[in-house]
C-alpha atoms as a PDB file:
ATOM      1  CA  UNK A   1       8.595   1.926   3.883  1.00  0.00           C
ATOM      2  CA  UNK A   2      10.381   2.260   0.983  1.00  0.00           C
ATOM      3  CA  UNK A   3      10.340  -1.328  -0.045  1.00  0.00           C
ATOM      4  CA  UNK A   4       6.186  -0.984   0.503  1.00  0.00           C
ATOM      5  CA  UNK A   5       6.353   1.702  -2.245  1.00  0.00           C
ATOM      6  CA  UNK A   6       8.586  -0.440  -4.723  1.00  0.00           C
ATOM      7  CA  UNK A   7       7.549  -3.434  -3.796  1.00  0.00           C
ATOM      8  CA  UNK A   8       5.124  -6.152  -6.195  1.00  0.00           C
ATOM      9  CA  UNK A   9       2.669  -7.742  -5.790  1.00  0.00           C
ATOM     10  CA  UNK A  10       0.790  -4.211  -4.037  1.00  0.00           C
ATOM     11  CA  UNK A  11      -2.509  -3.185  -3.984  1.00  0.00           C
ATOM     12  CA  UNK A  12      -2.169   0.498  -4.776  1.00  0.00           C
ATOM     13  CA  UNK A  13      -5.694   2.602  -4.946  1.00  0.00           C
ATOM     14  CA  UNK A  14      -5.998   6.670  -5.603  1.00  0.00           C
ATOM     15  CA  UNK A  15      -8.664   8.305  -3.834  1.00  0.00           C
ATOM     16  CA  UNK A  16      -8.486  11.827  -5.454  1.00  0.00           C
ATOM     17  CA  UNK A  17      -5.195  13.384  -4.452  1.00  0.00           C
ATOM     18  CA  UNK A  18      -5.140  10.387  -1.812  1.00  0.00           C
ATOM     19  CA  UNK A  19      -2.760   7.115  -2.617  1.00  0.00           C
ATOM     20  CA  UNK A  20      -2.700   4.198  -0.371  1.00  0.00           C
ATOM     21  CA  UNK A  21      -0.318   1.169  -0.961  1.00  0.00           C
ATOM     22  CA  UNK A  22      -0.225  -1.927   0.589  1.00  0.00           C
ATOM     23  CA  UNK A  23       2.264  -4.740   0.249  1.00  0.00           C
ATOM     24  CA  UNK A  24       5.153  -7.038   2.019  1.00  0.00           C
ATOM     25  CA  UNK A  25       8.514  -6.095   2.786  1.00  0.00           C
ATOM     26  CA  UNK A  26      10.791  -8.142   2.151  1.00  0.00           C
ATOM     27  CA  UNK A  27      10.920 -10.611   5.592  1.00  0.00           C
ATOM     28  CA  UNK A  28       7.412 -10.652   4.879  1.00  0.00           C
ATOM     29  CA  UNK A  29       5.360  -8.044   7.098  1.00  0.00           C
ATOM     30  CA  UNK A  30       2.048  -6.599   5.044  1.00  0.00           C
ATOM     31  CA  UNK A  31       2.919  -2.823   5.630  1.00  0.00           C
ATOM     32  CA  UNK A  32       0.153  -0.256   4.598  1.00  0.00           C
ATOM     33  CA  UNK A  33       0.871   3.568   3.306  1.00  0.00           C
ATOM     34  CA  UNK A  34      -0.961   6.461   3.226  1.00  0.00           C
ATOM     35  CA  UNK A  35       0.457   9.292   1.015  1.00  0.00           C
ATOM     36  CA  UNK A  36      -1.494  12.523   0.376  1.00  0.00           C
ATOM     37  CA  UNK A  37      -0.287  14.399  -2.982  1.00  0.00           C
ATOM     38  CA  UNK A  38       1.536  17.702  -2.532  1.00  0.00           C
ATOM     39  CA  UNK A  39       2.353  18.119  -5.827  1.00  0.00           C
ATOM     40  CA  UNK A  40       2.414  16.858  -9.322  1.00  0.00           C
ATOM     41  CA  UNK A  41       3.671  13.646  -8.761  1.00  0.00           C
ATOM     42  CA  UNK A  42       5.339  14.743  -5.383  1.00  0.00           C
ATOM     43  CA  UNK A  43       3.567  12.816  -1.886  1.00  0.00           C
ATOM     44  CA  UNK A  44       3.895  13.206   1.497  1.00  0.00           C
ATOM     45  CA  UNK A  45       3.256  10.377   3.244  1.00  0.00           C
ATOM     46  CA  UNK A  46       0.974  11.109   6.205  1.00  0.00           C
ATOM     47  CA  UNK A  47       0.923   6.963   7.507  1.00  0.00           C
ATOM     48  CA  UNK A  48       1.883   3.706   7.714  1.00  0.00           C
ATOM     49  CA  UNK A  49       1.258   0.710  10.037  1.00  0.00           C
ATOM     50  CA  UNK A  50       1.336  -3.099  10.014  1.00  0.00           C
ATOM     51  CA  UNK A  51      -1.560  -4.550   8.505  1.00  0.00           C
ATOM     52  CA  UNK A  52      -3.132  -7.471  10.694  1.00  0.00           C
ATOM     53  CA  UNK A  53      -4.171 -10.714  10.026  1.00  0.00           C
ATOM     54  CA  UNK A  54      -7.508  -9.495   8.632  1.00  0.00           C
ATOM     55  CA  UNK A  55      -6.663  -7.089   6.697  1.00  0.00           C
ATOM     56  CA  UNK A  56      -4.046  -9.665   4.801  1.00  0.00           C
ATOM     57  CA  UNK A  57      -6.963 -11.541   4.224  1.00  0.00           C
ATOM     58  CA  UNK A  58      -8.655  -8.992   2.039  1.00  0.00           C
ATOM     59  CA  UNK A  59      -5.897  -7.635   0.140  1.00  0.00           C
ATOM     60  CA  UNK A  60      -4.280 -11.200  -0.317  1.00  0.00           C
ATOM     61  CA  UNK A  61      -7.405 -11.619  -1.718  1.00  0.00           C
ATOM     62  CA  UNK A  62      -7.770  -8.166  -3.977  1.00  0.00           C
ATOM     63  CA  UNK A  63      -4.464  -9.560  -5.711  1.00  0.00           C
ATOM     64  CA  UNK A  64      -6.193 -12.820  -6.496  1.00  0.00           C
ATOM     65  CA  UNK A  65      -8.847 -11.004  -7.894  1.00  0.00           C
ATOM     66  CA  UNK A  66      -6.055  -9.491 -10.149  1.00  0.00           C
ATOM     67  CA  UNK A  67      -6.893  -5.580  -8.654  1.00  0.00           C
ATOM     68  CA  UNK A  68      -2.736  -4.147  -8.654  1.00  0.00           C
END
């Protein structure tokens, strides 16, 4: 999960106190992370899954569109 949270290219969007992150690791599975903030720049993160084909789709496509 770690390498999600380093990792570039990533799509990485704050929704209020709310941070999700997607991006590959590094053999080249499209993890996605849901952190909630817990304090100031402390998160806890409350998910992460495998994104599926779909998904890598839209935020392969979200990086074209040059959205980081």
């Amino acid at each position: 999960m770690l390498q999600v949270l380093r990792a570039r290219p990533r799509i990485r969007q704050h929704l209020g106190a709310v941070l999700r992150i997607a991006a590959p690791t590094a053999d080249g599975q499209w993890i996605a992370v849901a952190l909630v903030e817990d304090g100031d720049d402390e998160y806890l993160v409350v998910g992460a899954r495998q994104l599926d084909p779909a998904e890598v789709d839209v935020v392969t496509k979200m990086l074209e569109g040059g959205q980081r």
